[in-house]
Protein backbone atom coordinates (compact mmCIF):
# COMPACT_ATOMS: atom_id res chain seq x y z
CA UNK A 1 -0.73 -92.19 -62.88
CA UNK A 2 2.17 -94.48 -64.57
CA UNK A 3 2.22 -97.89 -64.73
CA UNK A 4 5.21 -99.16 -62.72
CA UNK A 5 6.16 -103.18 -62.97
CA UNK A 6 9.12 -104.53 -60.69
CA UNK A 7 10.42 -107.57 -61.35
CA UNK A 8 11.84 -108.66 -58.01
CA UNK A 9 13.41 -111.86 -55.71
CA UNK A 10 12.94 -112.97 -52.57
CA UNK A 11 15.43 -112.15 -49.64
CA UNK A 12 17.17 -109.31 -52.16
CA UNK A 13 17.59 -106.46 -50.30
CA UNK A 14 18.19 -103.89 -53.71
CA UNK A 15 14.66 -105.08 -53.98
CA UNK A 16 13.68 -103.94 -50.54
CA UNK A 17 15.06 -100.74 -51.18
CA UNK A 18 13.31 -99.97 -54.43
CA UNK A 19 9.90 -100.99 -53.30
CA UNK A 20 10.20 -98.54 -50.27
CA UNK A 21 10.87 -95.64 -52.81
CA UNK A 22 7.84 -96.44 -54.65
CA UNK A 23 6.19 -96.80 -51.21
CA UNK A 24 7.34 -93.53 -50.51
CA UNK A 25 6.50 -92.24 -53.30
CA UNK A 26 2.78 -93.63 -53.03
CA UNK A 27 3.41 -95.01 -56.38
CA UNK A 28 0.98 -98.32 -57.75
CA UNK A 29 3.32 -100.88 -58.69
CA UNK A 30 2.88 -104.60 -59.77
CA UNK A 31 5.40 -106.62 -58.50
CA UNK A 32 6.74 -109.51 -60.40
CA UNK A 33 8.63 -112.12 -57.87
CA UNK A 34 10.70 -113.90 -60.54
CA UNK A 35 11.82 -116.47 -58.01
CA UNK A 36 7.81 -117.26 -57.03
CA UNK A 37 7.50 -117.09 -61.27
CA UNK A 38 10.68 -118.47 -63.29
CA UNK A 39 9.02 -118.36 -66.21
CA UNK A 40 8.82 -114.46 -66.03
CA UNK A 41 12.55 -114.57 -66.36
CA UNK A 42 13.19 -114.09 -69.56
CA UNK A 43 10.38 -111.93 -70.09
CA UNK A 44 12.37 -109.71 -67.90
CA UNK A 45 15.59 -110.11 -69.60
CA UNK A 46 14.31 -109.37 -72.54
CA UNK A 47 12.47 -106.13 -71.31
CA UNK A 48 15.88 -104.77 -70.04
CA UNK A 49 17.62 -105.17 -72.35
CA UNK A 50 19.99 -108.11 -71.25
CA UNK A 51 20.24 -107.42 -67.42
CA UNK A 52 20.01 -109.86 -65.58
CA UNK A 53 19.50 -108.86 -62.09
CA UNK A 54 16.81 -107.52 -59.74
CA UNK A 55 15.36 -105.43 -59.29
CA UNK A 56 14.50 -104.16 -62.52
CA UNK A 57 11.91 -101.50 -62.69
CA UNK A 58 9.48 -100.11 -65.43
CA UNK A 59 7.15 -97.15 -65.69
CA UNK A 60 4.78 -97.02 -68.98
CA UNK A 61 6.96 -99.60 -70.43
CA UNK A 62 10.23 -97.61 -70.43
CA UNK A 63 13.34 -99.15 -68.73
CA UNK A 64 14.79 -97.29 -65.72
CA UNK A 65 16.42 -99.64 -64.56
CA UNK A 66 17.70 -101.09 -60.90
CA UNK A 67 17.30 -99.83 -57.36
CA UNK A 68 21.01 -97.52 -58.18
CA UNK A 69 19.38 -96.20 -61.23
CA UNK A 70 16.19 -95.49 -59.62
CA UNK A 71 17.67 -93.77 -56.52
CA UNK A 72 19.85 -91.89 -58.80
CA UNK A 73 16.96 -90.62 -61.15
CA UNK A 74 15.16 -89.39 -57.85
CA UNK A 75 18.53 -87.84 -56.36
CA UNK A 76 18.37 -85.90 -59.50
CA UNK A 77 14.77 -84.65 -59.47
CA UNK A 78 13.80 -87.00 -62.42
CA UNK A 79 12.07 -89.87 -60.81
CA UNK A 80 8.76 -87.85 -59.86
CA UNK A 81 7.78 -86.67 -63.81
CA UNK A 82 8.45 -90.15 -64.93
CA UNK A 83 5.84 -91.53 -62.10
CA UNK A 84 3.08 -88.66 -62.74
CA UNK A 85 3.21 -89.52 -66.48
C-alpha cells in the first residue's frame, strides 16, 4: 500500500473533501494539520513545490497535488494505481 501524507487546516472544507476520498478509498493516510503544527509549513511548501494552500496531498513522496487535482486524477481512472503502488 502507498504512503499518503496530507497536509491539511482546520475548518477548510477542500480538506474535508480530500480526506473523504481517501476515506473512500480505504486509503492509510497521515494527516499533517499545519494550523495545529506551523512549523510543518514550510516543510510543506517546499514539498509542493511553492503552493501554498491546503490541502496538499502526497503518495510515496510524489506530489499530486490539492483536493481539484486529486478528484481530477480519480475522475480520470488514475488515482487508484497511484494508491496501490
Amino acid at each position: 500500500m502507498a504512503e499518503v501524507t496530507i497536509y491539511t487546516k482546520a475548518y477548510c472544507p477542500y480538506c474535508v473533501r480530500a480526506i473523504g476520498l481517501l476515506r473512500e478509498k480505504q486509503v492509510a493516510y497521515q494527516e499533517v494539520r499545519i494550523d495545529l503544527q506551523p512549523e510543518r509549513r514550510d516543510e510543506m511548501i517546499k514539498r509542493a513545490g511553492g503552493r501554498t494552500t491546503v490541502p496538499q496531498v502526497f503518495v510515496n513522496e510524489q506530489h499530486l497535488g490539492g483536493c481539484d487535482d486529486i478528484l481530477a486524477l480519480d475522475a480520470a481512472g488514475k488515482l487508484d494505481p497511484l494508491l496501490q503502488a
